[in-house]
Protein backbone atom coordinates (compact mmCIF):
# COMPACT_ATOMS: atom_id res chain seq x y z
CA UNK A 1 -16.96 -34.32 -3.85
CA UNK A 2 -14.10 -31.40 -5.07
CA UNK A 3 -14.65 -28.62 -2.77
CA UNK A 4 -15.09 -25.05 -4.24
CA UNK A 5 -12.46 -23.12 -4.99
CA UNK A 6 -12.07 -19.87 -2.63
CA UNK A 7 -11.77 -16.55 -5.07
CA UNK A 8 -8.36 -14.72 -4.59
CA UNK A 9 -8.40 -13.06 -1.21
CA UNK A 10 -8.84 -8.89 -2.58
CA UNK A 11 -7.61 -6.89 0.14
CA UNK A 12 -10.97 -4.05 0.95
CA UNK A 13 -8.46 -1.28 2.28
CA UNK A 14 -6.61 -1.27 -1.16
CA UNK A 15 -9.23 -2.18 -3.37
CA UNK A 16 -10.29 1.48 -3.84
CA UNK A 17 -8.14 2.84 -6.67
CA UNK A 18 -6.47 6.03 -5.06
CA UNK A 19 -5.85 3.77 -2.21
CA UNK A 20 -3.85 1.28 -4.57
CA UNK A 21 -2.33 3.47 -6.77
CA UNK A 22 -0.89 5.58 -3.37
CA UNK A 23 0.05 2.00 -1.62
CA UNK A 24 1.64 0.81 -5.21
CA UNK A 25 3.90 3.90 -5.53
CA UNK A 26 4.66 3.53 -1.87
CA UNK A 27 5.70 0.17 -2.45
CA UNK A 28 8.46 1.36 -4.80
CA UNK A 29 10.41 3.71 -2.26
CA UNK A 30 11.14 3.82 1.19
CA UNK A 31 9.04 7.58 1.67
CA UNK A 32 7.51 9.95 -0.34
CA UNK A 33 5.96 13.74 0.73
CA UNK A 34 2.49 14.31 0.91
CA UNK A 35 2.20 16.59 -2.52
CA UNK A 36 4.59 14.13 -4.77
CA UNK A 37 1.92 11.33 -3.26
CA UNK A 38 -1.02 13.94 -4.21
CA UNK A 39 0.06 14.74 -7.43
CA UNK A 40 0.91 11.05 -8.84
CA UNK A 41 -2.50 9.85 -7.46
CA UNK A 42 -4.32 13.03 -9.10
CA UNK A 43 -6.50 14.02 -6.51
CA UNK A 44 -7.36 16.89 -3.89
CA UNK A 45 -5.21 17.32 -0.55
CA UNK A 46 -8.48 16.95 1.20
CA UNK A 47 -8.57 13.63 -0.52
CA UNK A 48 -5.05 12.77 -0.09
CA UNK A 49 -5.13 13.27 3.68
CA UNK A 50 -8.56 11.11 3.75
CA UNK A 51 -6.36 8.34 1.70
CA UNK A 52 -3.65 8.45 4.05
CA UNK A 53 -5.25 8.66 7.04
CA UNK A 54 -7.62 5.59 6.47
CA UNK A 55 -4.74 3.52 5.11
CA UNK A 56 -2.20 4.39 8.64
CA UNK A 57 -5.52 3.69 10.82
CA UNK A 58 -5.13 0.05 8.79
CA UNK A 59 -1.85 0.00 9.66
CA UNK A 60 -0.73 -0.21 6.45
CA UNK A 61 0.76 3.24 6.23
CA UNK A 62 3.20 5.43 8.30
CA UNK A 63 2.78 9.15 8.51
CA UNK A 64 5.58 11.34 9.25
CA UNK A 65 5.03 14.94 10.20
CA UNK A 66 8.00 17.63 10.46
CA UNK A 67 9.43 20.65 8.71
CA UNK A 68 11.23 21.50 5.31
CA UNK A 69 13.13 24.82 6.63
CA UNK A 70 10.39 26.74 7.66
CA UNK A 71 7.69 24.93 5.93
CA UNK A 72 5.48 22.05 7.39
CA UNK A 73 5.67 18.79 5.64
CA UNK A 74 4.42 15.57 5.36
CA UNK A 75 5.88 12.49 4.69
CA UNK A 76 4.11 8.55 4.38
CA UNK A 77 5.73 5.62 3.99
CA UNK A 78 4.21 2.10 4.11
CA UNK A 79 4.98 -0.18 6.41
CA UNK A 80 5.75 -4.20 6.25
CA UNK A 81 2.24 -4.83 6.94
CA UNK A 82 1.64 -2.64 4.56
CA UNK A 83 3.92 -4.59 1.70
CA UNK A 84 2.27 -7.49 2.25
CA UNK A 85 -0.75 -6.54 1.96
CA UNK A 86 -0.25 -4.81 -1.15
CA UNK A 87 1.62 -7.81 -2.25
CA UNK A 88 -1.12 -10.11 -1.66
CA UNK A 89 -3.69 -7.92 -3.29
CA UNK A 90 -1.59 -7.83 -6.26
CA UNK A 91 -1.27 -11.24 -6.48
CA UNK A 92 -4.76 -11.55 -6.10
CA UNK A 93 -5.45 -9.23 -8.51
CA UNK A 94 -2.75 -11.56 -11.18
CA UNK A 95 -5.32 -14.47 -9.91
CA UNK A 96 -8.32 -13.71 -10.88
CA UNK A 97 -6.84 -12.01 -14.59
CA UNK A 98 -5.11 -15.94 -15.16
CA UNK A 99 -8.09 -17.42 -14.03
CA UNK A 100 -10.05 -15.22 -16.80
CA UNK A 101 -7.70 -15.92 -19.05
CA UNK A 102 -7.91 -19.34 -18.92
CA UNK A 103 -11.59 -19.67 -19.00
CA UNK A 104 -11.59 -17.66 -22.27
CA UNK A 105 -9.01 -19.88 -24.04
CA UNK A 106 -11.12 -23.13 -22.58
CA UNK A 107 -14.25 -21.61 -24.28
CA UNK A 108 -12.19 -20.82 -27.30
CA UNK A 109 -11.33 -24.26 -27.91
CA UNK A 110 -14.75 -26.03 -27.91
């Protein structure tokens, strides 16, 4: 008997999309300030904060607090467990689209 094959392992801290697209951009520098992150994702600061806050309590995301001259700032940057994660959820993510794409060429070709 073939056993049944698992579905790609999505990862439910990044699966929201502000939460990916903040971890993705993350992924592509070492740290980024709390408006640049705002304003890429598109959202509120109120909804930035939430973002950031649930994805440091995951570990996932380091938070950085200090001053620009005389102006608070805030600064994220994610951390290896972080990467990973966002690496495996990506190549979860590439999973399931093959695995789509497959089935739709097999049904294609009777």
């Amino acid at each position: 008997m073939s056993e049944t094959p698992q579905p790609p392992a999505l990862d439910r801290e990044l699966h929201h999309p502000t939460r990916l697209a903040l971890a993705a951009y993350l992924s592509a520098c070492g740290e980024a300030e709390f408006a640049v992150l705002r304003d890429y994702c598109q959202v509120s600061d109120s909804t930035m904060s939430k973002t950031l806050s649930a994805l440091e309590k995951t570990g996932y995301v380091s938070v950085r607090k200090g001053y620009f001259g005389k102006r608070p700032r805030t600064w994220a940057a994610l951390t290896l467990t972080g990467r990973r994660a966002v690496e495996r959820h990506l190549a979860a993510l590439e999973e399931i689209a093959s695995a789509a794409r497959r089935a739709g060429t097999e049904t294609d070709n009777p």
